[in-house]
C-alpha atoms as a PDB file:
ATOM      1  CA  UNK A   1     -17.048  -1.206 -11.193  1.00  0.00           C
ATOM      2  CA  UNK A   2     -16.862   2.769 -10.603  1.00  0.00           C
ATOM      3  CA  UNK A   3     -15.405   1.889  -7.194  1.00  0.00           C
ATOM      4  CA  UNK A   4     -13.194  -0.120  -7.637  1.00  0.00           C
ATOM      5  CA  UNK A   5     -11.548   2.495 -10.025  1.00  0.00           C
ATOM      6  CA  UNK A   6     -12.284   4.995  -8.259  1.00  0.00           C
ATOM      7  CA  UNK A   7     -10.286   3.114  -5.597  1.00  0.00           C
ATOM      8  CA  UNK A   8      -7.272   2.682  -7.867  1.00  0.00           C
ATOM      9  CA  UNK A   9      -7.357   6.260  -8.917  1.00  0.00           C
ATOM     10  CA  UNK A  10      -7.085   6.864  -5.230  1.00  0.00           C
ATOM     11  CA  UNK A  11      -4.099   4.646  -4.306  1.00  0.00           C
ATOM     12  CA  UNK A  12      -2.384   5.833  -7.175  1.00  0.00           C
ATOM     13  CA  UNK A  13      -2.694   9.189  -5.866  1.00  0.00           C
ATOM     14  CA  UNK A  14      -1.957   7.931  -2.634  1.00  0.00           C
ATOM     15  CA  UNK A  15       1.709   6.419  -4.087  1.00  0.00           C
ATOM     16  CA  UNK A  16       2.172   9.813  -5.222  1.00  0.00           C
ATOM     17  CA  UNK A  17       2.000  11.465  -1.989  1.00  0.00           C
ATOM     18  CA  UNK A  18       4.011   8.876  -0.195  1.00  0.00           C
ATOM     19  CA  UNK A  19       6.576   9.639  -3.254  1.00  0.00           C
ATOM     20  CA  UNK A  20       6.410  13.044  -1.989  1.00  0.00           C
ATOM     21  CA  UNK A  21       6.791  12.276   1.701  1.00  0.00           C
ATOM     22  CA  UNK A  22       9.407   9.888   2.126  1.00  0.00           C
ATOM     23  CA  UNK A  23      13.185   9.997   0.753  1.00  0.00           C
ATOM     24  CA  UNK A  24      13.981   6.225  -0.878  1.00  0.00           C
ATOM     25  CA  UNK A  25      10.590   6.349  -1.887  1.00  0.00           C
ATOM     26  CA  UNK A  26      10.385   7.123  -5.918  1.00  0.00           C
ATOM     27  CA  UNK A  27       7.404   7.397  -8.047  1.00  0.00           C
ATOM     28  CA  UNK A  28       8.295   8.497 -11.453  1.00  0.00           C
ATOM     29  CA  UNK A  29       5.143   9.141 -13.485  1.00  0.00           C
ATOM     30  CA  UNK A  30       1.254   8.945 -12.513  1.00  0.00           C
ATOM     31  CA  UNK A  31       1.093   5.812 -14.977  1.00  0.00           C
ATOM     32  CA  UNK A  32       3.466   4.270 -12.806  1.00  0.00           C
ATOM     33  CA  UNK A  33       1.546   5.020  -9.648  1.00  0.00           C
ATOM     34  CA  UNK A  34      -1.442   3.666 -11.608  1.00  0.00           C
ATOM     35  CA  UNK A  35       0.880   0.251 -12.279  1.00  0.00           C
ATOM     36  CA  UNK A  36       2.320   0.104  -8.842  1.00  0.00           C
ATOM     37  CA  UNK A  37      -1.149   0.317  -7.536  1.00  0.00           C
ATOM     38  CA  UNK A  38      -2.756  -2.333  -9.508  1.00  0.00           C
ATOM     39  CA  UNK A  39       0.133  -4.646  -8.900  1.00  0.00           C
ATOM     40  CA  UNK A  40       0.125  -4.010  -5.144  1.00  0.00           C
ATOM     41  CA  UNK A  41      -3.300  -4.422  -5.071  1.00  0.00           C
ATOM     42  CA  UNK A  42      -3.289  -7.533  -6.656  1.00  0.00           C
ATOM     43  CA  UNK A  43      -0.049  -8.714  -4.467  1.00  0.00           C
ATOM     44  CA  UNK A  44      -2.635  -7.514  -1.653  1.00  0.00           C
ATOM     45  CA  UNK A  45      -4.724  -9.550  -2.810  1.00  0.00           C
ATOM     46  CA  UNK A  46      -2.809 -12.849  -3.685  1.00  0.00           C
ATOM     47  CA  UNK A  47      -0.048 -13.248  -1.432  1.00  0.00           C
ATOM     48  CA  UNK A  48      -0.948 -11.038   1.624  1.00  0.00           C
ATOM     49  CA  UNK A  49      -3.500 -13.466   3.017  1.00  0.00           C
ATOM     50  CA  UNK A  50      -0.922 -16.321   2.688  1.00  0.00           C
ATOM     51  CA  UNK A  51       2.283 -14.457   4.480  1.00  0.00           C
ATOM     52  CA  UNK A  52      -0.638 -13.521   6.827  1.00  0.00           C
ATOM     53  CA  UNK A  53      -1.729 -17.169   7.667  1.00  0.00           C
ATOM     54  CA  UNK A  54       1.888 -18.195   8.037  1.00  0.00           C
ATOM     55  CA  UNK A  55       3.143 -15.331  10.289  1.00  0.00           C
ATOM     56  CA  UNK A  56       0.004 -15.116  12.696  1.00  0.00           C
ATOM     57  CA  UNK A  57       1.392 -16.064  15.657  1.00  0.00           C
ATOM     58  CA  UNK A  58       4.264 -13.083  15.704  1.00  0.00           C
ATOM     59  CA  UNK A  59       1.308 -10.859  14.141  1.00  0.00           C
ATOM     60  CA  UNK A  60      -1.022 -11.749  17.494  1.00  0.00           C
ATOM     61  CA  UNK A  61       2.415 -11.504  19.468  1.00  0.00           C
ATOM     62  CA  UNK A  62       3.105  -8.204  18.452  1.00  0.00           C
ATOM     63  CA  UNK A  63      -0.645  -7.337  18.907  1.00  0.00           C
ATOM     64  CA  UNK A  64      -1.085  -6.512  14.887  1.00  0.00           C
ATOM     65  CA  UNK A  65       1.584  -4.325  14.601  1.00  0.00           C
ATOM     66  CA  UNK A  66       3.649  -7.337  12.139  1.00  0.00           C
ATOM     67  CA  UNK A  67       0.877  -6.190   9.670  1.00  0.00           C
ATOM     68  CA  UNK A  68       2.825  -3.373   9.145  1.00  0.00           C
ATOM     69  CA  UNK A  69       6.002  -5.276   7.856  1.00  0.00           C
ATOM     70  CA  UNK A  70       4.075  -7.670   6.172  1.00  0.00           C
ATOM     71  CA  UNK A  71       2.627  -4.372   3.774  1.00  0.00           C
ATOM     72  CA  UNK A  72       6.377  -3.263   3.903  1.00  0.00           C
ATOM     73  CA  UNK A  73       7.373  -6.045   2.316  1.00  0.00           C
ATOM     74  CA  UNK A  74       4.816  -6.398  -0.202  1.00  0.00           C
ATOM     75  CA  UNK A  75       5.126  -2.605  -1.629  1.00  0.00           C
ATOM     76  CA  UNK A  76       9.271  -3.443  -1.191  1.00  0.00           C
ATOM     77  CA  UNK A  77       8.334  -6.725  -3.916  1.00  0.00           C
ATOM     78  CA  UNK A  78       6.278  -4.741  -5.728  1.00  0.00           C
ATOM     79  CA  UNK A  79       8.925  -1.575  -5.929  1.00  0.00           C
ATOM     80  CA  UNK A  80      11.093  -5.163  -7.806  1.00  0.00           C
ATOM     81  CA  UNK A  81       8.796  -5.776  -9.998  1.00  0.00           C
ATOM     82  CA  UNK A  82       7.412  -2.580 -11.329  1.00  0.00           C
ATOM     83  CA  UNK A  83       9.499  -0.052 -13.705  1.00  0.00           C
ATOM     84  CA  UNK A  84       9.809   3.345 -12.461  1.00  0.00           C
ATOM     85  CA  UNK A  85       8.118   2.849  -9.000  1.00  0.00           C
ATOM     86  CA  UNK A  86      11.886   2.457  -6.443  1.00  0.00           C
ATOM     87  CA  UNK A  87      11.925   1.621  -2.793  1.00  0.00           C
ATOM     88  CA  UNK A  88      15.415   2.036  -1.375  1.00  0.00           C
ATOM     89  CA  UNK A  89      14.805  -0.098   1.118  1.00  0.00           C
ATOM     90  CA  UNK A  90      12.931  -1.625   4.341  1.00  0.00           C
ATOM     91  CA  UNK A  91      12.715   1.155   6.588  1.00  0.00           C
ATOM     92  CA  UNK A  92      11.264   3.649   3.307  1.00  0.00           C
ATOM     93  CA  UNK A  93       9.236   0.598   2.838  1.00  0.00           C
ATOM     94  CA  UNK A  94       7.754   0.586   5.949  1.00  0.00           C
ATOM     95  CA  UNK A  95       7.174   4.391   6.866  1.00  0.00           C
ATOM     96  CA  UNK A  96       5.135   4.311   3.072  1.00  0.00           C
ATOM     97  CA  UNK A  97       3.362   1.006   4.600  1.00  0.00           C
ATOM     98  CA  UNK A  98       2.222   3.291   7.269  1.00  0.00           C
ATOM     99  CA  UNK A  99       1.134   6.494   5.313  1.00  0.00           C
ATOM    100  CA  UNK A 100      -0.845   4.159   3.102  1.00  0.00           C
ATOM    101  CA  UNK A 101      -2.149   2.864   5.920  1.00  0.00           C
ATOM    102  CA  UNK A 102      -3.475   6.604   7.264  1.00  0.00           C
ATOM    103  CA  UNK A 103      -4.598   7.715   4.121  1.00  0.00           C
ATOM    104  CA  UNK A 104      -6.439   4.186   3.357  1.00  0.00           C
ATOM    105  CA  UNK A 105      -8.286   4.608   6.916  1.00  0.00           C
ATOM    106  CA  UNK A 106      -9.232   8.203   5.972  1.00  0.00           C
ATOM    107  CA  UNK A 107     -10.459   7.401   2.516  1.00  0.00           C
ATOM    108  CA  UNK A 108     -12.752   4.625   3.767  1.00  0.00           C
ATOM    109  CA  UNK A 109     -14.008   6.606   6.754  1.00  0.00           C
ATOM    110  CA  UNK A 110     -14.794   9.720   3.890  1.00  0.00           C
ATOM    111  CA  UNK A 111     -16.503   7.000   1.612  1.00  0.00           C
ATOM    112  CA  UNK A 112     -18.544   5.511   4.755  1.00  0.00           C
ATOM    113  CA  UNK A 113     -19.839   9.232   5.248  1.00  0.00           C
ATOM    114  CA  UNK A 114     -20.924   9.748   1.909  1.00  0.00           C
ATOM    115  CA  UNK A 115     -22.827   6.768   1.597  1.00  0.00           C
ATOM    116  CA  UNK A 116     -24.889   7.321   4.583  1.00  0.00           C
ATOM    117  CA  UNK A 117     -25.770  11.439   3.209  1.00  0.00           C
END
């Protein structure tokens, strides 16, 4: 249970940075990071494997690289549905998709490395 909010805390943090990074992307508060990450990792969750399924041939066209709109998309739903977390569009969409991406990879490769010590 620690982990997973621990992993929350995380990608709330991460939201924050992405806020920070990229213009059109607007987080106003850390509660709403905290929302917009629970929401978009229950979107994750939910929906992702479906759109997934369904768009798999352009996904093994594009060698995986359709993941990346895929995640675009859902933080762009999830910017619709949560209150003070704004996405002003696809392309801020998909730069934070990437970022997110980065810091995910790091944060699982630091987590690997302390569970082995």
């Amino acid at each position: 249970m620690s982990y997973l909010i621990f992993r929350w805390v995380i990608n709330a943090i991460a939201l924050l940075l992405v806020a920070y990074l990229v213009p059109g992307f607007v987080v106003a508060s850390f509660y709403n990071a905290l929302i917009a990450a629970l929401v978009l990792g229950l979107v994750n969750a939910l929906i992702r494997p479906l759109l997934f399924i369904l768009t798999l041939p352009i996904t093994i066209l594009t060698l995986g690289l359709f993941t990346f709109v895929i995640n675009a998309l859902m933080i762009w739903f999830v910017s619709t549905v949560v209150d003070g977390f704004d996405v002003a569009g696809f392309s801020p969409a998909l730069l934070a998709a990437i970022i997110l991406w980065v810091i995910s990879l790091v944060t699982n490769w630091m987590i690997e490395k302390a569970k082995e010590t």
